[in-house]
Protein backbone atom coordinates (compact mmCIF):
# COMPACT_ATOMS: atom_id res chain seq x y z
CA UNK A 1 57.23 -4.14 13.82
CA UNK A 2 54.30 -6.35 15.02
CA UNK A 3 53.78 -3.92 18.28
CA UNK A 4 53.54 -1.41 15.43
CA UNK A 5 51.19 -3.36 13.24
CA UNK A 6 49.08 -4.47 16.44
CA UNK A 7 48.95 -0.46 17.43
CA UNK A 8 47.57 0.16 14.11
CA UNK A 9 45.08 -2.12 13.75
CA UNK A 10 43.58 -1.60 17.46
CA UNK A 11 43.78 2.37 16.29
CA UNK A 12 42.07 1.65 13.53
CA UNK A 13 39.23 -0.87 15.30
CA UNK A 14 38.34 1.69 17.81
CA UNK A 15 37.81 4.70 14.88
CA UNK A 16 35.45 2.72 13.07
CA UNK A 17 32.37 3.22 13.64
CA UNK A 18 29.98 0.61 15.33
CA UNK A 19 26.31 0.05 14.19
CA UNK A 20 25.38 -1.75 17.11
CA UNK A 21 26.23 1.63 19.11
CA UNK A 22 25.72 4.27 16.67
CA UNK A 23 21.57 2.07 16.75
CA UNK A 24 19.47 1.76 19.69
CA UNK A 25 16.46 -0.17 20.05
CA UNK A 26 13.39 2.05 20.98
CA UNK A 27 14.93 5.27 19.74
CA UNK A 28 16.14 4.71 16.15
CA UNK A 29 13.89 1.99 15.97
CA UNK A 30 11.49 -0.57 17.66
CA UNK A 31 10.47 -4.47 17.90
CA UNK A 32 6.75 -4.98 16.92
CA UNK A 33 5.06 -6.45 19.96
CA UNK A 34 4.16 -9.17 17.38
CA UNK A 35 6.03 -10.14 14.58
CA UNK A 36 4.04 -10.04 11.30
CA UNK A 37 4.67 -12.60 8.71
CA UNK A 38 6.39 -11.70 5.40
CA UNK A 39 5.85 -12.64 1.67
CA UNK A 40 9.16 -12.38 0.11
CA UNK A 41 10.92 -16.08 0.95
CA UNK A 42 14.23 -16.30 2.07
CA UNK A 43 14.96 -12.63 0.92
CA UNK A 44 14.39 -10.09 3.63
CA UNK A 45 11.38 -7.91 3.33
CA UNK A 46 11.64 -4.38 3.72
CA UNK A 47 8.28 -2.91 3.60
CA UNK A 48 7.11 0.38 3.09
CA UNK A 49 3.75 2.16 4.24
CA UNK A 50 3.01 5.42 2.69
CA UNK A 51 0.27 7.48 1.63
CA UNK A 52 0.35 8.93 -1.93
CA UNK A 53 -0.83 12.41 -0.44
CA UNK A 54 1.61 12.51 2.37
CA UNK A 55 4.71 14.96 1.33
CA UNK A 56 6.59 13.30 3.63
CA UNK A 57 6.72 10.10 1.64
CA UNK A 58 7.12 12.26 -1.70
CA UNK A 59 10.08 13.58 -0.54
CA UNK A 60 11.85 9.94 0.46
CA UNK A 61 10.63 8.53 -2.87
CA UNK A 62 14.20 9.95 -4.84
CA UNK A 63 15.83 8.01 -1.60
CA UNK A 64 14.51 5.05 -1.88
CA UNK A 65 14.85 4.79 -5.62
CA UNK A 66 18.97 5.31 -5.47
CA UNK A 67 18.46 2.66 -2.76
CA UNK A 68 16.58 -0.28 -5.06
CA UNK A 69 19.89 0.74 -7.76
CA UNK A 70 22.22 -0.32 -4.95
CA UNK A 71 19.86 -2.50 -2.16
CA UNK A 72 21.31 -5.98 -0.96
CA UNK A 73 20.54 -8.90 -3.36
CA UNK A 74 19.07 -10.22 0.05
CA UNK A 75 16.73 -7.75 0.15
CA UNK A 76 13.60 -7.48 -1.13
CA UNK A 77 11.23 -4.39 -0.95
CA UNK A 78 7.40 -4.05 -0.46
CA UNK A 79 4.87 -1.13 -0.85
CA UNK A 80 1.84 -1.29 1.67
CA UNK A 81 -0.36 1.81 1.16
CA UNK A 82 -1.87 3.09 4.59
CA UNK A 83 -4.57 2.89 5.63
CA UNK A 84 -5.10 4.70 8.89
CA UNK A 85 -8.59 5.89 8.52
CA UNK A 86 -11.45 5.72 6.13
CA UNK A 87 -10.30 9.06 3.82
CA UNK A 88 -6.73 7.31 2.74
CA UNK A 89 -8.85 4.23 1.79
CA UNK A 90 -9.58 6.09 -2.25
CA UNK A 91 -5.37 6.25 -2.41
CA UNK A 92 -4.74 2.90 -1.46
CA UNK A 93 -7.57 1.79 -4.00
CA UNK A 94 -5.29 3.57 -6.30
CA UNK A 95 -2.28 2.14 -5.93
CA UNK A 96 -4.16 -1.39 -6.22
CA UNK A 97 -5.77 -0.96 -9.09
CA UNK A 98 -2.25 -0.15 -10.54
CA UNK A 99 -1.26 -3.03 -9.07
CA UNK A 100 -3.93 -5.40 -10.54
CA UNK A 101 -3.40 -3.90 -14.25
CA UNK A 102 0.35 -4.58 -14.04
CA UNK A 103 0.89 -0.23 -13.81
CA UNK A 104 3.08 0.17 -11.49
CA UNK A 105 5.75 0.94 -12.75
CA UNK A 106 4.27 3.37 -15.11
CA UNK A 107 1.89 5.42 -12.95
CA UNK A 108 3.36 5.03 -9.35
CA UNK A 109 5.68 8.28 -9.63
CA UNK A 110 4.14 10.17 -12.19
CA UNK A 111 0.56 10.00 -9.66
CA UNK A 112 3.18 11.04 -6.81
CA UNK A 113 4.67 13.79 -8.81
CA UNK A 114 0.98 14.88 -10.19
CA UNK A 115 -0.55 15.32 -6.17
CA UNK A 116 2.70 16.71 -5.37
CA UNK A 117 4.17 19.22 -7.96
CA UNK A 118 0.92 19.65 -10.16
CA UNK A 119 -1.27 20.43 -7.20
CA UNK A 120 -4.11 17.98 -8.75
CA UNK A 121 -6.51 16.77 -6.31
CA UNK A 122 -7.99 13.08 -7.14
CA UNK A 123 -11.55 12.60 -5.40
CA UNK A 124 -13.16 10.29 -7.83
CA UNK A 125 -12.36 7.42 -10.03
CA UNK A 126 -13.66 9.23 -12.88
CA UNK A 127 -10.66 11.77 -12.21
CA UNK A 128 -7.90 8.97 -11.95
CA UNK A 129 -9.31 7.28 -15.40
CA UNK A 130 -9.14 10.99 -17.12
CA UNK A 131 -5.17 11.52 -15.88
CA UNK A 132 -4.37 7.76 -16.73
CA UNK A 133 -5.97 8.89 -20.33
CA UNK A 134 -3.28 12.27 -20.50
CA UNK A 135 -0.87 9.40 -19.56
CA UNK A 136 -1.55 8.13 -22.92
CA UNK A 137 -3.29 4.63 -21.46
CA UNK A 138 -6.95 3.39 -21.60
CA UNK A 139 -8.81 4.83 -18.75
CA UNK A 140 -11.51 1.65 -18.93
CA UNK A 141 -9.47 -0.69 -17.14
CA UNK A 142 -8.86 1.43 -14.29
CA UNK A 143 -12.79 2.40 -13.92
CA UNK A 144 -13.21 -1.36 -14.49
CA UNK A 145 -10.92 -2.84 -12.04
CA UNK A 146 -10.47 0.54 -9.15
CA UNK A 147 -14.27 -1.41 -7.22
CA UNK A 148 -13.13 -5.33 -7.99
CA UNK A 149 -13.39 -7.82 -5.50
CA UNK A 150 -9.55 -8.13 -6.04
CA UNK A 151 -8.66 -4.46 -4.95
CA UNK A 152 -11.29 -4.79 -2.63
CA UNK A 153 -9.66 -7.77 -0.66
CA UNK A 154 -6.00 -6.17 -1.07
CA UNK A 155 -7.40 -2.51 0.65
CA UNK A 156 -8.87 -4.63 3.47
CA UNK A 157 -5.69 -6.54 4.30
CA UNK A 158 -3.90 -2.93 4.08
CA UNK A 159 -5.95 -1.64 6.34
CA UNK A 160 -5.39 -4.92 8.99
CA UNK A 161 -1.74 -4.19 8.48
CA UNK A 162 -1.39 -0.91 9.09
CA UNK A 163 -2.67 -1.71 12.80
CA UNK A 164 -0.52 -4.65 12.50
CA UNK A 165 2.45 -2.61 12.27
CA UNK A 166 1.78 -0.62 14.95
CA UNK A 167 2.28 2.71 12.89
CA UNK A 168 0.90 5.95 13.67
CA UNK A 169 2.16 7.97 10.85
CA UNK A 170 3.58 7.32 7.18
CA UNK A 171 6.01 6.65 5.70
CA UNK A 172 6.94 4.22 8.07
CA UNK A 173 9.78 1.05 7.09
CA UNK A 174 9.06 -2.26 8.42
CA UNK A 175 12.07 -4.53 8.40
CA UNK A 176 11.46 -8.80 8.23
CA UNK A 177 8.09 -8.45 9.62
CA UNK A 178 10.06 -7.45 13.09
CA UNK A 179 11.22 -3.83 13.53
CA UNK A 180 9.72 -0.59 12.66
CA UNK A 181 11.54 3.05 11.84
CA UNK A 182 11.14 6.14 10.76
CA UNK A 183 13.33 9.07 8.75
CA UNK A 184 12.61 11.24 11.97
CA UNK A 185 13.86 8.26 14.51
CA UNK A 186 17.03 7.21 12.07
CA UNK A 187 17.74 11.41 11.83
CA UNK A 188 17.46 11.85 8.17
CA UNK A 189 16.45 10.45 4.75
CA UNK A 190 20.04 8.78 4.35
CA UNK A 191 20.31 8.26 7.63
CA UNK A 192 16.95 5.64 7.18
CA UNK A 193 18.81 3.99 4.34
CA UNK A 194 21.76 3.14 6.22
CA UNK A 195 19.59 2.13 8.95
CA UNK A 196 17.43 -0.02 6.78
CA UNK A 197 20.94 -1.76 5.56
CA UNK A 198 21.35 -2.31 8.95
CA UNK A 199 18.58 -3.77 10.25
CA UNK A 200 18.07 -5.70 6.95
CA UNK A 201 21.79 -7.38 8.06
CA UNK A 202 20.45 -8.13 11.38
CA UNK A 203 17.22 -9.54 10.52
CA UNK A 204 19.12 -12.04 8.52
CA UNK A 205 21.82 -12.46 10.81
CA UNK A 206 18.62 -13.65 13.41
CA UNK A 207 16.77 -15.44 10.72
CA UNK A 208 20.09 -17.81 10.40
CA UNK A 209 20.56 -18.06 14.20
């Protein structure tokens, strides 16, 4: 009976998958030559860097929102906006300004869904403060706050991040500060979020070590 119960269990050892094989470093994802410090305590950061006009990162957005529903209560997730060159520097102002005025919440998808599925095409301040309006918000506090010193300072340190993390396209997921990957390296969108789970576990498996 134990022979039979020992066959078993070996049988059932070798059919379950491994992450450490089904993973490898430097093609489903890779070390940052220098690890970048995080801001989220002892939870694990996982850090996103996207551009609002990219339609890759429009199309992982439904992904990643199952993924906060379900994501490990050590976990904690981050939004960096890209900035690889001077032109994605008006998005990332954006996403800021949101940011200072507590928005969010509110206008992160809906500005997603209106570059994406409405076709509008934001060039100006003027333009985000008249869509924030049909939103049914005040458009002065975005015209007040989109040239601060505040979203000034946070667009900068974007911008020194994105070289930071070594990325050369969006979206890109940086895990602790540490490793990098993308939905085309991990094979999919789902494929990323089991891979983020992943490397998440590792990163504080190496944190405790």
């Amino acid at each position: 009976m134990n022979k039979v119960l020992s066959t078993l269990s070996l049988f059932l050892v070798l059919s379950l998958p491994s992450a450490a094989q089904e993973y490898q470093q430097d093609v489903n994802f890779f070390e940052l030559q220098v690890t970048q410090p995080v801001h989220t305590g002892d939870k694990i950061e996982v850090l996103e860097l996207f551009w609002y006009r990219c339609p890759h990162c429009f199309a992982l957005e439904p992904y990643l929102n199952k993924w906060l529903k379900n994501k490990p209560e050590f976990v904690e997730f981050v939004r960096l906006p890209a900035v690889l060159n001077r032109s994605w520097e008006f998005d990332a102002r954006v996403y800021y300004t949101f940011v200072a005025l507590g928005l969010v919440d509110r206008l992160h998808e809906p500005y997603f869904e209106a570059i994406h599925e409405e076709q509008k095409r934001f060039r100006s301040v003027e333009q985000v403060a008249d869509w924030v309006e049909e939103q049914g918000l005040e458009p002065q506090p975005i015209l007040d706050t989109f040239n601060s010193f505040g979203v000034d300072s946070m667009v900068a340190h974007a911008a020194d991040m994105s070289g930071r993390y070594e990325t050369d396209g969006v979206p890109t997921i940086i895990i602790d500060g540490k490793y990098r990957t993308k939905v085309s390296w991990a094979g999919g969108h789902n494929e990323l979020i089991d891979l983020m789970n992943y490397l998440a576990q590792r990163a504080q498996t190496e944190r405790v070590n």
